[in-house]
C-alpha atoms as a PDB file:
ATOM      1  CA  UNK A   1       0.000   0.000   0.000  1.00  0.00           C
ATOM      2  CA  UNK A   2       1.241   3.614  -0.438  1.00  0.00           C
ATOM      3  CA  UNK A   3       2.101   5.671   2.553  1.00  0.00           C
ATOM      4  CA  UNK A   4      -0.816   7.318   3.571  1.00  0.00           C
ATOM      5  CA  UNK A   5      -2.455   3.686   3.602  1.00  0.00           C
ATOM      6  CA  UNK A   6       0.325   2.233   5.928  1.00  0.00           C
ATOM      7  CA  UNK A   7       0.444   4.985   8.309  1.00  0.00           C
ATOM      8  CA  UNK A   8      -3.623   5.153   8.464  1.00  0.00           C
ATOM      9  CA  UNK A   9      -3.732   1.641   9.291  1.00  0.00           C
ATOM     10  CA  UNK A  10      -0.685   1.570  12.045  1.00  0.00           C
ATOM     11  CA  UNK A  11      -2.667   4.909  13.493  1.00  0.00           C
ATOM     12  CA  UNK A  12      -5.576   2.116  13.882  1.00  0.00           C
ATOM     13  CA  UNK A  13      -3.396  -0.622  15.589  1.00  0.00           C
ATOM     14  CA  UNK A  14      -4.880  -2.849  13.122  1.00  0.00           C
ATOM     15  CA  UNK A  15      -3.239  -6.485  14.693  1.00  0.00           C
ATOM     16  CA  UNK A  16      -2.477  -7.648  11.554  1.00  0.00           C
ATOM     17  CA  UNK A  17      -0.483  -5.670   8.737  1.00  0.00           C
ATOM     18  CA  UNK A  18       0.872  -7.251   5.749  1.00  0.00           C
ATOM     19  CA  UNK A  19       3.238  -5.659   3.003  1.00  0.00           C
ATOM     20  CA  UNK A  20       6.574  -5.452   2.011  1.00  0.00           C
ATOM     21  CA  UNK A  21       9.331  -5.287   3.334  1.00  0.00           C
ATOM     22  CA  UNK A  22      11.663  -3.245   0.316  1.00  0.00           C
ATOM     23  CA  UNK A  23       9.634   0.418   1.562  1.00  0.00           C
ATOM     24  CA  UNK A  24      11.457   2.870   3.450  1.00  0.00           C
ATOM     25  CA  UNK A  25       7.869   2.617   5.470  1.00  0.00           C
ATOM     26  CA  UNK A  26       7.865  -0.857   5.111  1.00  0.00           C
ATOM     27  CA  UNK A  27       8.508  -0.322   9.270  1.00  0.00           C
ATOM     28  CA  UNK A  28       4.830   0.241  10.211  1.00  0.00           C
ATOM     29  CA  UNK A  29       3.850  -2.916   8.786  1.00  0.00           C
ATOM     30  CA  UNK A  30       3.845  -5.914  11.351  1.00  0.00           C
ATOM     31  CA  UNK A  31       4.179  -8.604   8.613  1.00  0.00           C
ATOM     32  CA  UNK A  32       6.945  -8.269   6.290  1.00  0.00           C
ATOM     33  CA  UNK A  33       6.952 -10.256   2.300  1.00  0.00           C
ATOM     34  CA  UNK A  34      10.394  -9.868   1.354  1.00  0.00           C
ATOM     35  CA  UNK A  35       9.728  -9.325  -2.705  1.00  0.00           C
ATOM     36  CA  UNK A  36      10.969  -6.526  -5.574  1.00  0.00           C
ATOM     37  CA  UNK A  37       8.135  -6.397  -8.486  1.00  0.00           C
ATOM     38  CA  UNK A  38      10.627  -4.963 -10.749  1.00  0.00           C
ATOM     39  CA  UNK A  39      12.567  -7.935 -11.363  1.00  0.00           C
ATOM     40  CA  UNK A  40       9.533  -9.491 -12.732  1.00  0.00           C
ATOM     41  CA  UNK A  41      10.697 -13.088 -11.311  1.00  0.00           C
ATOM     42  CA  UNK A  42       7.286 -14.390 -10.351  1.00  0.00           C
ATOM     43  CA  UNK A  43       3.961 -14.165 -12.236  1.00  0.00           C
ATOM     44  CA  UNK A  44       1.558 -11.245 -10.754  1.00  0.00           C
ATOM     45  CA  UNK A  45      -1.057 -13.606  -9.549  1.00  0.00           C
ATOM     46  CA  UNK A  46       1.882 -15.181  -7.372  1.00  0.00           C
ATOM     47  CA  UNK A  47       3.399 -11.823  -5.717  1.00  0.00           C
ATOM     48  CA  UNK A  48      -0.428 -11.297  -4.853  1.00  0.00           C
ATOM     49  CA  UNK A  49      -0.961 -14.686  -3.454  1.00  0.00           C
ATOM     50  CA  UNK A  50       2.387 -14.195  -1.144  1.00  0.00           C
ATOM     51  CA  UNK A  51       0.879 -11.276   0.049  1.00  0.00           C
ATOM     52  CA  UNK A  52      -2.229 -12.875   1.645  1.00  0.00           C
ATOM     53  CA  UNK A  53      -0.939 -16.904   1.598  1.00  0.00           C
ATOM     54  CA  UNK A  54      -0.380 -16.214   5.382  1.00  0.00           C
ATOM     55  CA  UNK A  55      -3.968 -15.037   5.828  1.00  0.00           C
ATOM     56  CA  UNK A  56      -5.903 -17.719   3.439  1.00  0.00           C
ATOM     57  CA  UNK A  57      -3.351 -19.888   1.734  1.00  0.00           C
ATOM     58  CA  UNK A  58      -2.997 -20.319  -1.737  1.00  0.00           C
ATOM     59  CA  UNK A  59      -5.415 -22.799  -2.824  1.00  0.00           C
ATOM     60  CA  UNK A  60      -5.124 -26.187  -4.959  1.00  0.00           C
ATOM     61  CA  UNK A  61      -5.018 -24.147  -8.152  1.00  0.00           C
ATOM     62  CA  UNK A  62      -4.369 -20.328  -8.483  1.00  0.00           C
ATOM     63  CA  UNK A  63      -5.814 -20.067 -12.518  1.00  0.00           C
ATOM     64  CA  UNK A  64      -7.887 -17.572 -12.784  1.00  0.00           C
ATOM     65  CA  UNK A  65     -11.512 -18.043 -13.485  1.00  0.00           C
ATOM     66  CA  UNK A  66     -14.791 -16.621 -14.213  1.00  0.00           C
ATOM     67  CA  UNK A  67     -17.877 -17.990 -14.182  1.00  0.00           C
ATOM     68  CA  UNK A  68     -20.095 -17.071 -16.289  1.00  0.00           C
ATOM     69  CA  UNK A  69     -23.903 -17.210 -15.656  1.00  0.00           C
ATOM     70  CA  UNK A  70     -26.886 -18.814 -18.280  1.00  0.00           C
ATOM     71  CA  UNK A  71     -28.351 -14.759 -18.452  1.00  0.00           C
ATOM     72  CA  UNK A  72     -24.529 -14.182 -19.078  1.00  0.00           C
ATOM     73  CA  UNK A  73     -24.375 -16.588 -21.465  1.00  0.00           C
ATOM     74  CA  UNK A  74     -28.086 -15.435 -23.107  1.00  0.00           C
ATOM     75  CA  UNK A  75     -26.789 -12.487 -23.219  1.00  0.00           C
ATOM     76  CA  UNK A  76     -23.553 -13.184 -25.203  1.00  0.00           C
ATOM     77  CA  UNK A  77     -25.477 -15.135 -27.304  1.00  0.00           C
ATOM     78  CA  UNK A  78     -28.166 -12.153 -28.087  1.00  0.00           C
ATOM     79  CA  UNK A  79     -25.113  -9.814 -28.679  1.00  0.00           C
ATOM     80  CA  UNK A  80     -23.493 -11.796 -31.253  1.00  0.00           C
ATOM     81  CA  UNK A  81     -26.538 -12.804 -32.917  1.00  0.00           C
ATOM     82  CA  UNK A  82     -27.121  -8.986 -33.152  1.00  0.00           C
ATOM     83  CA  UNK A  83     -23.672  -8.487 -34.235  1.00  0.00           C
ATOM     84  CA  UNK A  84     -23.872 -11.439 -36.795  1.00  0.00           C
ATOM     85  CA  UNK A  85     -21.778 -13.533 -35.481  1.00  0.00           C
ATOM     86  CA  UNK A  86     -22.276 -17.407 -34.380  1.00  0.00           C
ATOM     87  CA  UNK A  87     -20.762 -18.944 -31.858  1.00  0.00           C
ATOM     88  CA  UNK A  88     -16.902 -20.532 -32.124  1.00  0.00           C
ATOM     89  CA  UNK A  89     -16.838 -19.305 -35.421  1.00  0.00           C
ATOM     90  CA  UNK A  90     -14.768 -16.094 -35.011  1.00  0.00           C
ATOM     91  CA  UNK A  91     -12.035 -14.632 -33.865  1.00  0.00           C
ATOM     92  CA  UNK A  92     -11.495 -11.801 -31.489  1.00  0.00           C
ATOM     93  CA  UNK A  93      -8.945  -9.077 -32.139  1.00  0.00           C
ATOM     94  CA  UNK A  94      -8.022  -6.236 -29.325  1.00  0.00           C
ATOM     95  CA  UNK A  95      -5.194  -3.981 -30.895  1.00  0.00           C
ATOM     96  CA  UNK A  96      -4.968  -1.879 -28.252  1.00  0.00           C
ATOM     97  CA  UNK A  97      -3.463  -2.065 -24.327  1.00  0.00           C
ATOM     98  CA  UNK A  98      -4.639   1.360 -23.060  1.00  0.00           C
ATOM     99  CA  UNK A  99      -0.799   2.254 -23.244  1.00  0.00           C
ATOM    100  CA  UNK A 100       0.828  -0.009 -20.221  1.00  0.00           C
ATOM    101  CA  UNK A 101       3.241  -1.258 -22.808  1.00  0.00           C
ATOM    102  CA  UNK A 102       4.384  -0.811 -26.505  1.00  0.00           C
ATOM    103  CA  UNK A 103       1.966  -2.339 -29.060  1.00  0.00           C
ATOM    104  CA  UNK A 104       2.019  -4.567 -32.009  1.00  0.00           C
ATOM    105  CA  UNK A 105       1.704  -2.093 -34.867  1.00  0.00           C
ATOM    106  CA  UNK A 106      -1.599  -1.154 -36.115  1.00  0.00           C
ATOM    107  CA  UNK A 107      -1.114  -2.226 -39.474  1.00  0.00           C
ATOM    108  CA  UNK A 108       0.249  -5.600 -38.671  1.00  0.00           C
ATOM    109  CA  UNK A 109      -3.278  -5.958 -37.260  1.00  0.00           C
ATOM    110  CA  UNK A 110      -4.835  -5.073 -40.119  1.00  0.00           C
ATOM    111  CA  UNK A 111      -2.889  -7.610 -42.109  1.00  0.00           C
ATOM    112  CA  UNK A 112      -3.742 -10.143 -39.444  1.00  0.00           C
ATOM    113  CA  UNK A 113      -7.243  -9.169 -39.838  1.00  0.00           C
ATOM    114  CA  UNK A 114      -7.555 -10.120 -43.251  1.00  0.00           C
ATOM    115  CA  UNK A 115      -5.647 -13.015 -43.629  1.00  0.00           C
ATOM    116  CA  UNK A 116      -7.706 -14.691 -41.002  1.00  0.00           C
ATOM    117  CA  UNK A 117     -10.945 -13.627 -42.536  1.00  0.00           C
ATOM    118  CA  UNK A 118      -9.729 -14.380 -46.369  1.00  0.00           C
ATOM    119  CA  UNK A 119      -8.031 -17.777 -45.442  1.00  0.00           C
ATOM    120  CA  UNK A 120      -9.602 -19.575 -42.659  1.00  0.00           C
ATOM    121  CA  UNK A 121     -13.145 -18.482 -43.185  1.00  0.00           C
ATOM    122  CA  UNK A 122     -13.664 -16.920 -39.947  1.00  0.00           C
ATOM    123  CA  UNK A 123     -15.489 -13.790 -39.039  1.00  0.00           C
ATOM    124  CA  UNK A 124     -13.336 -11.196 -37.201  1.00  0.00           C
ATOM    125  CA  UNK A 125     -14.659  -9.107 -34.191  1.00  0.00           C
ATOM    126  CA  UNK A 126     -12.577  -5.695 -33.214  1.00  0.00           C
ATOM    127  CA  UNK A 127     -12.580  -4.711 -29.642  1.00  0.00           C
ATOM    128  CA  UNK A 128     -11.466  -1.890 -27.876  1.00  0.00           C
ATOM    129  CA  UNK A 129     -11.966   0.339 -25.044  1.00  0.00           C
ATOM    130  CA  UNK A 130     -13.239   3.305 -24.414  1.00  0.00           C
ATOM    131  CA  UNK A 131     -10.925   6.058 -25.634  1.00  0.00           C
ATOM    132  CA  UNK A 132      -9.728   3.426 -28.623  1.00  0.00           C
ATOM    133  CA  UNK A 133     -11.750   4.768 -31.430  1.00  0.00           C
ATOM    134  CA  UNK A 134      -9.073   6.071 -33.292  1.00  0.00           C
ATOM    135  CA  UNK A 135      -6.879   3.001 -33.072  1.00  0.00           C
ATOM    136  CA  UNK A 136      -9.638   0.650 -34.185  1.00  0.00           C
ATOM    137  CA  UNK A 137     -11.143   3.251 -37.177  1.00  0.00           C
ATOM    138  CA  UNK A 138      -7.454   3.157 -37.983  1.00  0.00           C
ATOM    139  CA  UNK A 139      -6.807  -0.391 -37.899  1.00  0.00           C
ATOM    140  CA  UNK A 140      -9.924  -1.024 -40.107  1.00  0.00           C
ATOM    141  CA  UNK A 141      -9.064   1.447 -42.543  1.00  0.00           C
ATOM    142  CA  UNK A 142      -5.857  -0.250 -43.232  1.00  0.00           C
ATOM    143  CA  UNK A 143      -7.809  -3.346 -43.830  1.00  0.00           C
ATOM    144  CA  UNK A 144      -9.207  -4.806 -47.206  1.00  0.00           C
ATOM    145  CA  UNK A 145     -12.276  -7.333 -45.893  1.00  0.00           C
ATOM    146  CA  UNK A 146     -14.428  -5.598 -43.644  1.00  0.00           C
ATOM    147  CA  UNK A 147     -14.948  -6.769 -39.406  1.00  0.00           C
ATOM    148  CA  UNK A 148     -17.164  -6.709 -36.853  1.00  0.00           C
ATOM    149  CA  UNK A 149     -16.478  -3.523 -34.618  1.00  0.00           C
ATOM    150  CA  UNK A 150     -17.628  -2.992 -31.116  1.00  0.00           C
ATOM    151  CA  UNK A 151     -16.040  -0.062 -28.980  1.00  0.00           C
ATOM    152  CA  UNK A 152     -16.364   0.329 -24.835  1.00  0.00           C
ATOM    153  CA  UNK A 153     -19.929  -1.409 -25.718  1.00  0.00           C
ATOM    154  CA  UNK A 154     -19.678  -4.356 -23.588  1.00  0.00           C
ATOM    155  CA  UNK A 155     -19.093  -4.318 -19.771  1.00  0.00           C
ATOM    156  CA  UNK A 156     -15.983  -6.611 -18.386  1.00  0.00           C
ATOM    157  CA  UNK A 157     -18.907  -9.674 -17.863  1.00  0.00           C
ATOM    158  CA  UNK A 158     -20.077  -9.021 -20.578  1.00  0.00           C
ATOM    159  CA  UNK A 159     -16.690  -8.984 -23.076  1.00  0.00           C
ATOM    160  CA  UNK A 160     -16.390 -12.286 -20.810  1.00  0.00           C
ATOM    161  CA  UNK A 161     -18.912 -13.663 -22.168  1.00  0.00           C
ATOM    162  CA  UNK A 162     -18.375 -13.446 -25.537  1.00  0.00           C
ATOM    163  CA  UNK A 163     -14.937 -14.097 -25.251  1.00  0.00           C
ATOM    164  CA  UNK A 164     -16.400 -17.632 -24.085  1.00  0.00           C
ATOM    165  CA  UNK A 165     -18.008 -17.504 -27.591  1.00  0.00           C
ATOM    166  CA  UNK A 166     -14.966 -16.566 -29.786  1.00  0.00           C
ATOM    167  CA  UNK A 167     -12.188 -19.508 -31.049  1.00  0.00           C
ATOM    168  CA  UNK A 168      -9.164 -17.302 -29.742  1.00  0.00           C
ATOM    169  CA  UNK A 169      -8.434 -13.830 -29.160  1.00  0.00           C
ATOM    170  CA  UNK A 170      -4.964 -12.195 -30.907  1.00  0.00           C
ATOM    171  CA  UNK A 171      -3.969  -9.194 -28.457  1.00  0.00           C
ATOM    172  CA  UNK A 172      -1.109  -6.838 -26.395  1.00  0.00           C
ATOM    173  CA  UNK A 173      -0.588  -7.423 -23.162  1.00  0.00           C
ATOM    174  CA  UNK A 174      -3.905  -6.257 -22.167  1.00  0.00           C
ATOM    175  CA  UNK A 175      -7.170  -6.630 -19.672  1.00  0.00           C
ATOM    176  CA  UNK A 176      -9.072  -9.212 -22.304  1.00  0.00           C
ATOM    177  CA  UNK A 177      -6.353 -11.473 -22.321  1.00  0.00           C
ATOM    178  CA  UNK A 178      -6.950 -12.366 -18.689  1.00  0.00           C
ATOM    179  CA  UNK A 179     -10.534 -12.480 -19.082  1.00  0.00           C
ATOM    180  CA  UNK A 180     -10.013 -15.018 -22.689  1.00  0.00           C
ATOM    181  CA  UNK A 181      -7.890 -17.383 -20.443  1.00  0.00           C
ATOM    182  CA  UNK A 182     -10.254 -16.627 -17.497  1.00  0.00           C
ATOM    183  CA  UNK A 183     -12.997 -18.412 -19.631  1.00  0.00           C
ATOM    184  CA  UNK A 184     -10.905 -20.944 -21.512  1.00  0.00           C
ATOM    185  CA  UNK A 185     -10.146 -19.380 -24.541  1.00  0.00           C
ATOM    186  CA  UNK A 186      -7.201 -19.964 -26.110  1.00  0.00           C
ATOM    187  CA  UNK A 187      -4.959 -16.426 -26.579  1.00  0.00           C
ATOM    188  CA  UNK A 188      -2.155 -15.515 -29.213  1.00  0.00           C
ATOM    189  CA  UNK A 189      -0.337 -12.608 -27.290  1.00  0.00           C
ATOM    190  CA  UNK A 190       2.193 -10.029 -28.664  1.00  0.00           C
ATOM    191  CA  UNK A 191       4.556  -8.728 -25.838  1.00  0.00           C
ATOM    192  CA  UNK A 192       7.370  -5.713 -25.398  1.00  0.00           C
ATOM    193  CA  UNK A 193      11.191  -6.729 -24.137  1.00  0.00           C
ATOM    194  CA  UNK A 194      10.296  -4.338 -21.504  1.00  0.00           C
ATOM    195  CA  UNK A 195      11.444  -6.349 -18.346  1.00  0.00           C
ATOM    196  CA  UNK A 196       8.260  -4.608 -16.251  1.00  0.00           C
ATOM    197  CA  UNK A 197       6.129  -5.434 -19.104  1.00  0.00           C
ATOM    198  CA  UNK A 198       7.523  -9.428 -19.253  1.00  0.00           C
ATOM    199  CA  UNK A 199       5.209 -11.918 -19.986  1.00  0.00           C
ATOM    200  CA  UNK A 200       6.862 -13.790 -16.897  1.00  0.00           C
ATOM    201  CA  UNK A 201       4.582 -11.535 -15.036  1.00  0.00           C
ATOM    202  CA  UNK A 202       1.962 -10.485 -16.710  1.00  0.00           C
ATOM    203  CA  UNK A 203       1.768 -13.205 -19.334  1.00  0.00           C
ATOM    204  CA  UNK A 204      -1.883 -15.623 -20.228  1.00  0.00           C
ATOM    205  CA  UNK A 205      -1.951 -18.048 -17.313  1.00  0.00           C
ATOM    206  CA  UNK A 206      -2.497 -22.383 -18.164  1.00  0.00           C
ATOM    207  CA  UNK A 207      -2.655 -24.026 -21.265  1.00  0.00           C
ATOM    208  CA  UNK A 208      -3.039 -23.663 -24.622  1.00  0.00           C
ATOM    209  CA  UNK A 209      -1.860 -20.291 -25.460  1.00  0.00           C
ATOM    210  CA  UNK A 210       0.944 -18.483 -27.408  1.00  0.00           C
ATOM    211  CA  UNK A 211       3.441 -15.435 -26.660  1.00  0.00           C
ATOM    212  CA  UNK A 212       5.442 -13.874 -28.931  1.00  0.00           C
ATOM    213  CA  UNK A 213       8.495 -11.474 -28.327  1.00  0.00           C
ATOM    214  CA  UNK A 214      10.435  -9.584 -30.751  1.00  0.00           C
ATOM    215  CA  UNK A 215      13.886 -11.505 -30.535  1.00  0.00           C
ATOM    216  CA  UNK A 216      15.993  -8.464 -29.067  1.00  0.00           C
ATOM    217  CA  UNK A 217      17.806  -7.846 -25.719  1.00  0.00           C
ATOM    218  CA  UNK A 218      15.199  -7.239 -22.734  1.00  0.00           C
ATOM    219  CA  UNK A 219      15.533  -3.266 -21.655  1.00  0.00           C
ATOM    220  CA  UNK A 220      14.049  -2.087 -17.944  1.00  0.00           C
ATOM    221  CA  UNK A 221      12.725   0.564 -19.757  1.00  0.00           C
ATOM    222  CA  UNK A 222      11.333   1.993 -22.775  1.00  0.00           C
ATOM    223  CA  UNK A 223      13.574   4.991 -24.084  1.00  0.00           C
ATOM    224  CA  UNK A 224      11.960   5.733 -27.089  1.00  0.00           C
ATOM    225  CA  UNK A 225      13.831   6.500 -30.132  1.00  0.00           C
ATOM    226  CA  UNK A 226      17.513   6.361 -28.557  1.00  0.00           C
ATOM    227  CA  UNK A 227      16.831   2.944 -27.919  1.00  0.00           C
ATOM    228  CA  UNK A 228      18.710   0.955 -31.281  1.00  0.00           C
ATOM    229  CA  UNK A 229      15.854  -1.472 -30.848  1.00  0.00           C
ATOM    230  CA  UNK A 230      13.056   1.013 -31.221  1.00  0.00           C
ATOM    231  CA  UNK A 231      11.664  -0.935 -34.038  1.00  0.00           C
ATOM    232  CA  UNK A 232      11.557  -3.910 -31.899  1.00  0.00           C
ATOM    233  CA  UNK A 233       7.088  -4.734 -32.138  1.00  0.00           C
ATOM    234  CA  UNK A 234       7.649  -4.630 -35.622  1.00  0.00           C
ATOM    235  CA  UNK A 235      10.013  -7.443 -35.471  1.00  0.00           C
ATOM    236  CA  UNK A 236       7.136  -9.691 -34.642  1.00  0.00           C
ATOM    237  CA  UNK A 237       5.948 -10.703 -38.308  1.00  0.00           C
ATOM    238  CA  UNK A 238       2.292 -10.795 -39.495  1.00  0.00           C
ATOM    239  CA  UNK A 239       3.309 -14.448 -40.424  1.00  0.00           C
ATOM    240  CA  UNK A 240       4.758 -15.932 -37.076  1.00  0.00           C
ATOM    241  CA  UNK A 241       1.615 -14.564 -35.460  1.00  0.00           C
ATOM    242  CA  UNK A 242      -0.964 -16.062 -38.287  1.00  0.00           C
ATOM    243  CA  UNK A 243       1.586 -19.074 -37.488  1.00  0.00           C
ATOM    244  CA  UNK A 244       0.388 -19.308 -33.933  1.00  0.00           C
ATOM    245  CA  UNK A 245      -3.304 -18.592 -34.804  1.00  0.00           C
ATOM    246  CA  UNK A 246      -3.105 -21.513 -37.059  1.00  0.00           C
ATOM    247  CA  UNK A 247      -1.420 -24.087 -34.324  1.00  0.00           C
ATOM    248  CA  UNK A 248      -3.776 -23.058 -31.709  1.00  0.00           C
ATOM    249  CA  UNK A 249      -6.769 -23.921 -33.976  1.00  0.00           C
ATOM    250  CA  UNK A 250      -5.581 -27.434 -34.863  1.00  0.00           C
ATOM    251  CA  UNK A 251      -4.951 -27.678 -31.672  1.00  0.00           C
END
C-alpha cells in the first residue's frame, strides 16, 4: 500500500499488517513479504498470493476463473446474434493495451485481420476500449475485408462472455487477455522486451496459449527513439503470429 495507507492503518493498531518489506515505510507494517516487483521473477497472480498466503493460503489451483452465468451466457449469445456472429466461429482481435506497454503495430493488425478472414473463413470481431476509437477506425481502414467492430460497448462480464463464444483472441498485453484465459479461450499474445512489461509476469496463465516477443535484448525501460531497438514490435511478423493462430486452432 502507499504511505498514507500504511500509516492510516498503524494509526488504527490494526493487529495484523501485511506488506513489504523493500519500503522505506515498510517499518509500520507488522508482517513483512520480502519481494521486488521490478525484477519481474514471479507471475503477478503469485506476488499477490504471497501477500495474503499467510492469511488464506494459496489454494489447490491459483488459474484464474470466471464464471459465467446462463443470463450471461443469453446475453452473449443475443449480442453476437445482433452483431452477426455465431458462436466458435470467429475470432477476437483487441489492438490496443490502453498504453501499459508498446503495441504490435496497427497495421500488422490489419494484415492479421484479413488473412484470417480471407483464409480460414472466420469472421473477425474488433474490440477496444473506451478512448480506442481512433486506433480501431485506424486499424480497419488499413484493412481490405471488412470486421465486426464494437467499442467500450460491452461491460468486463459481458466482453467475458463473448470471449467464451470466440475460437481465440490475438492481443497486447492487455485486460481481455486475462478475461479469454479466465474463460478458456485460447490467446495468441504479442509482448514488449520491456522487463516490467515481461510476460513472466503479466503473461496468459495455463494451457493452450501463445506469446510472442520480438527476438531483441530485454531493456528495464522503454527509451523511445535512442533505444537501437526502437523498431523492436515490428520485429514480430504478421506471419509468425498467423503461425500461432493456425497451431492453436488445430490444436
Amino acid at each position: 500500500p502507499t504511505f498514507r495507507l500504511a500509516w492510516i492503518l498503524a494509526r488504527a493498531h490494526i493487529p495484523r499488517r501485511i506488506g513489504t518489506a523493500s519500503r522505506v515505510y515498510s517499518v509500520l507494517f507488522n508482517e513483512r513479504i520480502s519481494m521486488r516487483r521490478s525484477v519481474s521473477a514471479l507471475h503477478e497472480v503469485e506476488y499477490n498470493l504471497a501477500m495474503v498466503k499467510g492469511l488464506c493460503g494459496t489454494g489447490e489451483s491459483w488459474l484464474p476463473e470466471i464464471f459465467i452465468d446462463d443470463e450471461e451466457k443469453n446475453g452473449a449469445s443475443e449480442n453476437l446474434e445482433n452483431l452477426g456472429l455465431n458462436s466458435r466461429r470467429f475470432a477476437v482481435i483487441h489492438p490496443g493495451s490502453g498504453g501499459s506497454a508498446r503495441n504490435w503495430p496497427v497495421s500488422y493488425f490489419s494484415t492479421l485481420a484479413d488473412a484470417v478472414l480471407s483464409r480460414m473463413g472466420m469472421k473477425v470481431l474488433v474490440t477496444g476500449g473506451p478512448g480506442e476509437e481512433e486506433l480501431v477506425s485506424e486499424m480497419t481502414s488499413l484493412m481490405s475485408s471488412t470486421p465486426v467492430t464494437v467499442i467500450g460497448g460491452f461491460g468486463i462480464r459481458e466482453l467475458a462472455a463473448v470471449l467464451q463464444n470466440a475460437r481465440l483472441l490475438v492481443t497486447n498485453s492487455t485486460g481481455p487477455m486475462h478475461l479469454a484465459t479466465a474463460v478458456g479461450t485460447p490467446v495468441v499474445a504479442i509482448f514488449c522486451p520491456t522487463v516490467g512489461c515481461s510476460p513472466g509476469r503479466w503473461g496468459p496463465l495455463g494451457n493452450g496459449n501463445a506469446v510472442l516477443m520480438p527476438d531483441v535484448v530485454a531493456c528495464k525501460k522503454c527509451t523511445g527513439e535512442k533505444c537501437v531497438y526502437y523498431d523492436c514490435m515490428e520485429r514480430v511478423s504478421v506471419d509468425s503470429v498467423l503461425g500461432a493462430v493456425k497451431s492453436l486452432l488445430t490444436h
